[in-house]
Protein backbone atom coordinates (compact mmCIF):
# COMPACT_ATOMS: atom_id res chain seq x y z
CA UNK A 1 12.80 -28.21 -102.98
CA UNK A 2 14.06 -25.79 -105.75
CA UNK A 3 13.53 -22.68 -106.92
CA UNK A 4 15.26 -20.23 -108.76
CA UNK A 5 17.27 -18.83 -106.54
CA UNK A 6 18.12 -21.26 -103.60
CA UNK A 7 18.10 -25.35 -103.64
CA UNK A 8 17.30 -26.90 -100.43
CA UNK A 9 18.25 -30.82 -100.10
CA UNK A 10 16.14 -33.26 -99.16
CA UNK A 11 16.13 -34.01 -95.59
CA UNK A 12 13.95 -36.66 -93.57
CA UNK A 13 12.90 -35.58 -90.18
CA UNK A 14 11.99 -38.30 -87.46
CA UNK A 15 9.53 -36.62 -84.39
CA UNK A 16 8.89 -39.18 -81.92
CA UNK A 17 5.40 -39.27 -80.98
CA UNK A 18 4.29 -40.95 -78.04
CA UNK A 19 1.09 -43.63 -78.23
CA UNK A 20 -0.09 -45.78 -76.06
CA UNK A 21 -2.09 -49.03 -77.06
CA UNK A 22 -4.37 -50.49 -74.50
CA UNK A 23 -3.75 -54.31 -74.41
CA UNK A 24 -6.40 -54.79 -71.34
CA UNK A 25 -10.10 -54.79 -71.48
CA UNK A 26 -11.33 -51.48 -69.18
CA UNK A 27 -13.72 -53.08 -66.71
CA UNK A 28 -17.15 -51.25 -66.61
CA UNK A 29 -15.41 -48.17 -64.45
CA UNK A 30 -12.67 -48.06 -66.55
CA UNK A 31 -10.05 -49.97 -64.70
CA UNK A 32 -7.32 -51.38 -66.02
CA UNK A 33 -4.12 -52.63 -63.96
CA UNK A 34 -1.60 -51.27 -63.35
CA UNK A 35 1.28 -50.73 -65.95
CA UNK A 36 -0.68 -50.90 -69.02
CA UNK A 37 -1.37 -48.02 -71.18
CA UNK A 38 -4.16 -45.91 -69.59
CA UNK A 39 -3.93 -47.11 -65.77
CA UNK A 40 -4.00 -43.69 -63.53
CA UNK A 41 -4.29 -45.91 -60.34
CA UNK A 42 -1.98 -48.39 -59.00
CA UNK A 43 -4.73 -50.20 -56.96
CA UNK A 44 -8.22 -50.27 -57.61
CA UNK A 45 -9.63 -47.00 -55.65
CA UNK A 46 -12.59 -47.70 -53.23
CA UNK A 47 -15.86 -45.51 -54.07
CA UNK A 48 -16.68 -45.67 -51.23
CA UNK A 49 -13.93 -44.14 -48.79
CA UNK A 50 -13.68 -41.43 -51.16
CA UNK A 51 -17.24 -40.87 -50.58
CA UNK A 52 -17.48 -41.06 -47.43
CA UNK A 53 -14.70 -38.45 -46.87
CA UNK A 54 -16.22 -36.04 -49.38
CA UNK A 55 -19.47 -36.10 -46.94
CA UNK A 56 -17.01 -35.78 -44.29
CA UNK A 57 -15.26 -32.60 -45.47
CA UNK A 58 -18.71 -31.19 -46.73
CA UNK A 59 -19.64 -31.84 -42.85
CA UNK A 60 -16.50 -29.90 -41.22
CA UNK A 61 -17.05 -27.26 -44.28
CA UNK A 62 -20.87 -26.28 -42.96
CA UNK A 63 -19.66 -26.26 -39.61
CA UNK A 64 -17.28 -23.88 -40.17
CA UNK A 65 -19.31 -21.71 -42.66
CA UNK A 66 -22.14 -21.93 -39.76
CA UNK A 67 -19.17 -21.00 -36.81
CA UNK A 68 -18.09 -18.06 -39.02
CA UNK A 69 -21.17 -16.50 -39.19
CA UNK A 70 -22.26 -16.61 -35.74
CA UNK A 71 -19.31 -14.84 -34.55
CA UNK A 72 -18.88 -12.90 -37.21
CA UNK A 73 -15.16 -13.32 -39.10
CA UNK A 74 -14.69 -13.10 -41.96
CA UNK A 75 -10.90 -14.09 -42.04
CA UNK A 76 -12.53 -17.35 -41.32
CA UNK A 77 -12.59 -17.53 -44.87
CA UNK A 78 -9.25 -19.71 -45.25
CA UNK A 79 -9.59 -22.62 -43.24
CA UNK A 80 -13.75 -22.66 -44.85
CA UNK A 81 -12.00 -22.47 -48.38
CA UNK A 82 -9.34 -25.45 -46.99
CA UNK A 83 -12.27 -27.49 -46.14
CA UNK A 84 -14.10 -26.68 -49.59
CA UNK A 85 -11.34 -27.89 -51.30
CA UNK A 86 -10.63 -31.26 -49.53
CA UNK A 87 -14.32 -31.84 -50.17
CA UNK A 88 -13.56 -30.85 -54.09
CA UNK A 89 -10.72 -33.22 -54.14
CA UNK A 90 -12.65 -36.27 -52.58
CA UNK A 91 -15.70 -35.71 -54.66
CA UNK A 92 -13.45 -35.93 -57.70
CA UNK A 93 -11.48 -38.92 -56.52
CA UNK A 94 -14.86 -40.74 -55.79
CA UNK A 95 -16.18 -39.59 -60.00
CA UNK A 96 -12.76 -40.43 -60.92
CA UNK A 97 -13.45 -43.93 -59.28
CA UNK A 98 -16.05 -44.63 -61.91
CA UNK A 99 -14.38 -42.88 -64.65
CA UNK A 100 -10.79 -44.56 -64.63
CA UNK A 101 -10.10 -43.44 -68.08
CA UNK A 102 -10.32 -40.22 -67.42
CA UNK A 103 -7.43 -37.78 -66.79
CA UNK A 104 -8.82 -34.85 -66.79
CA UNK A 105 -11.22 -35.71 -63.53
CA UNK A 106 -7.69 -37.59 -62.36
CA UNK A 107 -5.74 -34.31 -62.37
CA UNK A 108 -8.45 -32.07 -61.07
CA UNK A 109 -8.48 -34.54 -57.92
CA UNK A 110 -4.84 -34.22 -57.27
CA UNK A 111 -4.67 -30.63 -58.07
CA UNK A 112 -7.16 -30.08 -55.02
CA UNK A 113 -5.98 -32.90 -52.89
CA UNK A 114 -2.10 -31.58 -53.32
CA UNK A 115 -3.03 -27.70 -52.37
CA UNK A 116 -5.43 -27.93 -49.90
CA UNK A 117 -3.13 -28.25 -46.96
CA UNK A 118 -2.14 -24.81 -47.81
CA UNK A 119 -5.08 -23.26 -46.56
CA UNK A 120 -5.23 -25.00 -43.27
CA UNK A 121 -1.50 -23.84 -42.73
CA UNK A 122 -2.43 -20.38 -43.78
CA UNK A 123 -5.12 -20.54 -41.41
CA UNK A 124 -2.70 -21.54 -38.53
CA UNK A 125 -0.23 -18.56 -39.40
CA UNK A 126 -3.40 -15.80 -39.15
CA UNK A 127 -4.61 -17.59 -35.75
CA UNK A 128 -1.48 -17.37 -33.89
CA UNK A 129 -1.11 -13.97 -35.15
CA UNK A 130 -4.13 -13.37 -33.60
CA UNK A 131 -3.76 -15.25 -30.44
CA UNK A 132 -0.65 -12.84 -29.83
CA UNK A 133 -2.46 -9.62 -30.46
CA UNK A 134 -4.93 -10.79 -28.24
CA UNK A 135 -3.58 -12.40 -25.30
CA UNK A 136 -0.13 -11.35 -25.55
CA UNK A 137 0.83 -8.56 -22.93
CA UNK A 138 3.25 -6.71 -25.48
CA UNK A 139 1.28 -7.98 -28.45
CA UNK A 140 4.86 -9.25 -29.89
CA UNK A 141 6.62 -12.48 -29.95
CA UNK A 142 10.56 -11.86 -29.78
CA UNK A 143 10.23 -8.29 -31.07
CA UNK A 144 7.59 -9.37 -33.75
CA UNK A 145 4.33 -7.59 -33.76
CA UNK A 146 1.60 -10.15 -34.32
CA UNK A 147 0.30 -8.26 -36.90
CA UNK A 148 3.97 -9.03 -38.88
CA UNK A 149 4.69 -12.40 -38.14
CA UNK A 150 0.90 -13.63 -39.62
CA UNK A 151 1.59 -11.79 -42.45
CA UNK A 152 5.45 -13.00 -42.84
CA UNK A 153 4.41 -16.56 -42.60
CA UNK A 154 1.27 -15.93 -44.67
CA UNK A 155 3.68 -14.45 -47.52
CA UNK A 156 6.18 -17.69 -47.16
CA UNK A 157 2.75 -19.92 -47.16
CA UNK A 158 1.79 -18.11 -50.70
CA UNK A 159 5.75 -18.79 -52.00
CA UNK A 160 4.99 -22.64 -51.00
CA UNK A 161 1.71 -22.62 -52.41
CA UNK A 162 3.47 -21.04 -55.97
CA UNK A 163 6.05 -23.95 -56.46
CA UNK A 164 3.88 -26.83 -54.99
CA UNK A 165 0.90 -25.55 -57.71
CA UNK A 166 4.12 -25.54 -60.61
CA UNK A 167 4.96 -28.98 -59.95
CA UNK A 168 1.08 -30.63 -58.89
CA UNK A 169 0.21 -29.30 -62.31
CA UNK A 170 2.93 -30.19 -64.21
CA UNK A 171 2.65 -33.94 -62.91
CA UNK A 172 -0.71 -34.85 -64.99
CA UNK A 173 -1.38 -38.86 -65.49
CA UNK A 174 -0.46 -38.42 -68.92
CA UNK A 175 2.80 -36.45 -69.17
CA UNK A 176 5.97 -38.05 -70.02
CA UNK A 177 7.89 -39.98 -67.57
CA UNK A 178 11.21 -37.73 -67.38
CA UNK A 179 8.81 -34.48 -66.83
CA UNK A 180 6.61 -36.35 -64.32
CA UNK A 181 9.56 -37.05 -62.25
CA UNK A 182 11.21 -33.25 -62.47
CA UNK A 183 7.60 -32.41 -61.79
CA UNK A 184 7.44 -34.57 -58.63
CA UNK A 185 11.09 -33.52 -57.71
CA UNK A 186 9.91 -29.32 -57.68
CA UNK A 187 6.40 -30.39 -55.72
CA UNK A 188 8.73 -32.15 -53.58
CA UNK A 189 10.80 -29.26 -52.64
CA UNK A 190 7.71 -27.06 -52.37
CA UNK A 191 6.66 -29.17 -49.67
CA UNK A 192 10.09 -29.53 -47.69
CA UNK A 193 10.03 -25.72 -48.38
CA UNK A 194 6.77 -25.64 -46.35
CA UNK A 195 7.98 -27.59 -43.76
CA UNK A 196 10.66 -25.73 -43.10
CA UNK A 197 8.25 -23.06 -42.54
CA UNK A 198 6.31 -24.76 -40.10
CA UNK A 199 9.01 -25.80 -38.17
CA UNK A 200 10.07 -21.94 -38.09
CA UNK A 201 6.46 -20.98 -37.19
CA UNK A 202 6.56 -23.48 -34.40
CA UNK A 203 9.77 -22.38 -32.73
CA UNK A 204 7.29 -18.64 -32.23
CA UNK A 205 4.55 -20.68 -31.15
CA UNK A 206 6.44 -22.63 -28.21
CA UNK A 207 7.95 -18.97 -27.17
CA UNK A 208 4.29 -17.62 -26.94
CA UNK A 209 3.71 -20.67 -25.27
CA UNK A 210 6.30 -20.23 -22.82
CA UNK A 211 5.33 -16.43 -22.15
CA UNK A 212 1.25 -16.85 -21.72
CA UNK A 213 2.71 -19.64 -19.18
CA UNK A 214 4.52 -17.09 -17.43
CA UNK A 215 1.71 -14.69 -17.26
CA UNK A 216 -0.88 -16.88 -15.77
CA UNK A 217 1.65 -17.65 -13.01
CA UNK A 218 2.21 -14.07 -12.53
CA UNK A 219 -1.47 -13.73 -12.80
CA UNK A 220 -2.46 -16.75 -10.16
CA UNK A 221 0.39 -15.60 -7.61
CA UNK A 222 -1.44 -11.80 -7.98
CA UNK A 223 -4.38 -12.65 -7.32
CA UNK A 224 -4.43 -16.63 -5.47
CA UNK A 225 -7.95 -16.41 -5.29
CA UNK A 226 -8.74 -16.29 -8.63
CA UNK A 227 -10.38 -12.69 -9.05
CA UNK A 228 -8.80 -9.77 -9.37
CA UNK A 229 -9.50 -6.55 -7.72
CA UNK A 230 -11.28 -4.93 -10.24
CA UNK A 231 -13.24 -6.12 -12.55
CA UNK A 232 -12.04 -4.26 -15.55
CA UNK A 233 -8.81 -4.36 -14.31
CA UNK A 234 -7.28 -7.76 -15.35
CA UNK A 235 -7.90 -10.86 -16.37
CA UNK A 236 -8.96 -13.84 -13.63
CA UNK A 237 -6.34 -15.68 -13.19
CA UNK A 238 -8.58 -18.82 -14.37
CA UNK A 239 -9.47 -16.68 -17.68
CA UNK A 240 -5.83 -16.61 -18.10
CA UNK A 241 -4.76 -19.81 -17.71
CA UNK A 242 -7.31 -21.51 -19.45
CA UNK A 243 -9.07 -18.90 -22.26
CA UNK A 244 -5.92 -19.59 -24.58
CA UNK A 245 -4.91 -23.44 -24.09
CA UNK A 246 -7.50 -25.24 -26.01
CA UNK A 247 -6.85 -23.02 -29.28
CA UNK A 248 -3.56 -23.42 -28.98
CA UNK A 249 -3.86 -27.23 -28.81
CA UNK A 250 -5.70 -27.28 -31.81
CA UNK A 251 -3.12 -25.46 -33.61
CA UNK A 252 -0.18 -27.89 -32.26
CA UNK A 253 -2.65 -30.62 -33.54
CA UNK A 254 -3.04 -29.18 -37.19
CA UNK A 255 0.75 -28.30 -37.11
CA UNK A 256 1.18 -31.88 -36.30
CA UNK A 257 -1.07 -33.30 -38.73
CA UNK A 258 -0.14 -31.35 -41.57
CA UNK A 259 3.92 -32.58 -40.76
CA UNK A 260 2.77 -36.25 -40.92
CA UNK A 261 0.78 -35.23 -43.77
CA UNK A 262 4.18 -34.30 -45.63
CA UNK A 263 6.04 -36.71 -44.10
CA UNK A 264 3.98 -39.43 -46.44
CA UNK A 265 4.36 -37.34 -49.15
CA UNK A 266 8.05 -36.98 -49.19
CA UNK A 267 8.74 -40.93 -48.88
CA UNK A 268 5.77 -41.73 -51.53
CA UNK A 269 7.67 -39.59 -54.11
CA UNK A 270 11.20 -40.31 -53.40
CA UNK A 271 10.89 -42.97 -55.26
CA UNK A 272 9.44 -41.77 -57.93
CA UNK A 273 6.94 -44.36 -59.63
CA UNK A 274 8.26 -47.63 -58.95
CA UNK A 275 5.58 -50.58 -58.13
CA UNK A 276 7.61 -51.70 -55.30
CA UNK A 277 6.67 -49.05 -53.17
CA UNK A 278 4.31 -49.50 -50.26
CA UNK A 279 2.91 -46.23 -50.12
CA UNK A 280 2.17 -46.01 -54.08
CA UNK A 281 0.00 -49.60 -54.44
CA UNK A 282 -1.91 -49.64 -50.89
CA UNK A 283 -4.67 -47.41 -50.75
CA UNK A 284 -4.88 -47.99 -47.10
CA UNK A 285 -1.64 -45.70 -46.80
CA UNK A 286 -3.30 -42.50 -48.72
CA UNK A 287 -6.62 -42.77 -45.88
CA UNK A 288 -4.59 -43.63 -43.22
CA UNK A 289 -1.26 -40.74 -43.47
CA UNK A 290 -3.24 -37.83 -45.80
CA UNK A 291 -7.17 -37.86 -45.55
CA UNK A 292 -7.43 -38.77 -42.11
CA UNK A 293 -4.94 -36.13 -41.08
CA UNK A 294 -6.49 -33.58 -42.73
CA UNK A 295 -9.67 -34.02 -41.68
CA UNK A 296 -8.25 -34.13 -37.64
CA UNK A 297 -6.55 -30.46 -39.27
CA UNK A 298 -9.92 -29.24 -39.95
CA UNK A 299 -11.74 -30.56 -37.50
CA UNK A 300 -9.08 -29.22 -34.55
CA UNK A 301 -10.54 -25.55 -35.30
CA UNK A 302 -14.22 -27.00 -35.30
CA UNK A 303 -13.41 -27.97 -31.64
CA UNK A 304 -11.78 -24.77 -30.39
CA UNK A 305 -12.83 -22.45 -32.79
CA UNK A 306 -10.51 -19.35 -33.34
CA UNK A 307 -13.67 -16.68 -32.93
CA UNK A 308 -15.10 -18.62 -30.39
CA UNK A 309 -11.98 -18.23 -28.06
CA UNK A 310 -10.68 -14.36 -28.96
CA UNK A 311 -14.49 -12.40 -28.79
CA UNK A 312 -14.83 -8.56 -28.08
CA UNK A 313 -13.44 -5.25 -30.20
CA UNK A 314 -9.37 -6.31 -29.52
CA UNK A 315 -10.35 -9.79 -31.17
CA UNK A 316 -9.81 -7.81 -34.39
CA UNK A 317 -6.30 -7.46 -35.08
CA UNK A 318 -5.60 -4.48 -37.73
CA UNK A 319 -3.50 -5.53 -40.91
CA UNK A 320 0.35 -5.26 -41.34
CA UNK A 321 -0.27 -1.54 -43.28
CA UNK A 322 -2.82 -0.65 -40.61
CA UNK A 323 -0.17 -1.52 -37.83
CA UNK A 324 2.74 0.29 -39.37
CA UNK A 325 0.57 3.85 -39.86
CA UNK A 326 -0.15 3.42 -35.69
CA UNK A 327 3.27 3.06 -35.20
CA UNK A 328 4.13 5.73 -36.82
CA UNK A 329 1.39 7.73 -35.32
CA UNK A 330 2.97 7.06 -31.93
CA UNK A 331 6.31 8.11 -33.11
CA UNK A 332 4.56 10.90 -34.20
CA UNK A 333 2.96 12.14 -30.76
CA UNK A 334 5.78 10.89 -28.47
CA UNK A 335 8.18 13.07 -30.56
CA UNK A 336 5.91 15.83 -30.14
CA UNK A 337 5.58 15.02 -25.90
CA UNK A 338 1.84 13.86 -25.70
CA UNK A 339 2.56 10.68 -24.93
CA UNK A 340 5.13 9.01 -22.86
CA UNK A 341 8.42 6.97 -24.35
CA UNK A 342 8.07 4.03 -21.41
CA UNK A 343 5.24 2.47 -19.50
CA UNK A 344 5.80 0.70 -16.91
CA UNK A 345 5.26 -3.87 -17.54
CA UNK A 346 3.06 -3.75 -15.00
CA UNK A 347 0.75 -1.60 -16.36
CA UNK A 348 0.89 -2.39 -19.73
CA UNK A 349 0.45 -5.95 -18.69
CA UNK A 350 -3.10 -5.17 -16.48
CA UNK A 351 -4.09 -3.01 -19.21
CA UNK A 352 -3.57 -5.30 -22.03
CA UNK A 353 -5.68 -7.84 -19.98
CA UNK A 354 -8.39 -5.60 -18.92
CA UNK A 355 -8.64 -4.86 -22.12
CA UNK A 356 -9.51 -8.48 -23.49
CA UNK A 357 -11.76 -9.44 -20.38
């Protein structure tokens, strides 16, 4: 190119384009095997499981929609939008079953079926936040208002959620091979990130654990009977040791589930997307360590259902700002002498369980 005032040489530029030539006949859902250009699957995915998990999830989801309006809680919210979105991510894997070509309904599945174990650990954070502020005598696990440690975990749930949505979106059926794999490697460590979190969260939910054990043996040696004195003076001592046990079982359960849950997914991407992999060309694998888990997740709080358990005005715990301006409040009147620096365990303890009789 010329002009006159500059002369530019000519200069051949080569961009690399990628295509991708179908050598296989699609089969009427759009199948082709695995390998060739176009093939989102490496087995041929049953209609039918996917199906009958999506009515499945839609099942647990009405249950809990139907559980959070009769006892009226609205932070049930997260573990109804957890089941809404396994039941979006089956629905699409069963369209995506009869539209194989299709990568668009093939990333919205995974999308939904990568994130929606959020929500159910989200969920677990707020209930034993909950459980604490209710049955707790000091309302505090090792120092840490309930209030604080749901929405501490809650926080480091949303940080999980951020890098685990970077790399499930990033990992599309028809990106590159070198960005698919640094995609898989940061959904990876969002993941690990998340279990680290959980294993955190479960180290505060053996110690509460440990304490409500301790208080239904102080409770049962007060009172061997069973009843206490008064009836708005304590809890029974059967209220206390069995009120809280079942929820927290479920929560061990969905702790549990959601680890084996990650588990699969760490040794199905470690090696990346080689063929020789088990996990990556049995189908059996995906029902058996990721669907089936998280329906047992959901369906743990359909058993013992959080509102079900913690009913009556202390069942709703304020929020972390709501906590802090009390506290401050009682700063506030003990500096100016209305209201006493120490109360005695005992009576905190009595008090704490009249109050959730």
């Amino acid at each position: 190119m010329t002009n006159d005032h500059v002369t530019l040489p000519a200069k051949t530029i080569d961009i690399a384009i990628p295509t991708c030539t179908t050598t296989a006949k699609p089969d009427s859902n759009g199948h082709v095997p695995p390998g060739e250009c176009g093939a989102f699957w490496n087995y041929y995915p049953s209609f039918a499981a996917a199906a009958a998990f999506a009515i499945l999830f839609t099942v647990l989801t009405a249950i809990h929609i139907w559980q959070a309006a009769r006892y009226k809680k609205a932070w049930c919210w997260v573990i109804i939008m957890a089941s809404i979105w396994e039941t979006l991510a089956f629905l699409f894997r069963a369209i995506s079953t009869k539209h194989q070509q299709s990568s668009g309904i093939y990333l919205v599945f995974q999308i939904f079926i990568l994130l929606a174990p959020i929500w159910v650990n989200a969920f677990a954070y707020m209930t034993l936040g909950r459980m604490i502020h209710f049955f707790h005598p000091r309302q505090a696990v090792l120092g840490l208002p309930a209030s604080t440690l749901a929405a501490l975990f809650v926080a480091l749930d949303i940080v999980s959620f951020a890098v685990q949505l970077t790399g499930g979106s990033m990992a599309g059926p028809t990106t590159p091979p070198a960005e698919q794999m640094r995609a898989i490697h940061i959904y990876m460590g969002g993941i690990a990130l998340q279990e680290f979190f959980i294993l955190l969260f479960l180290g505060l939910t053996l110690v509460f654990h440990r304490d409500m054990r301790r208080v239904a043996a102080a409770t049962a040696t007060a009172s061997p009977a069973g009843k206490s004195s008064s009836s708005s003076s304590s809890f029974s001592s059967t209220a206390a040791t069995t009120t809280w046990r079942p929820l927290l079982w479920a929560l061990y359960v969905s702790l549990a589930m959601i680890t084996t849950r990650i588990v699969f997914r760490l040794v199905e991407f470690s090696s990346g997307h080689e063929t020789d992999n088990p996990l990556l060309v049995r189908e059996a694998y995906f029902y058996a360590l990721e669907a089936a888990p998280m329906a047992l997740a959901v369906a743990a709080y359909n058993v013992a259902h959080p509102a079900a358990v913690m009913r009556g005005p202390e069942s709703e715990m304020p929020g972390l700002f709501g906590m802090l301006r009390q506290s401050v409040a009682r700063r506030r009147r003990r500096g100016a002498g209305h209201v006493p620096l120490e109360r005695d365990s005992e009576e905190q303890e009595l008090t704490c369980h009249g109050r959730r009789r």
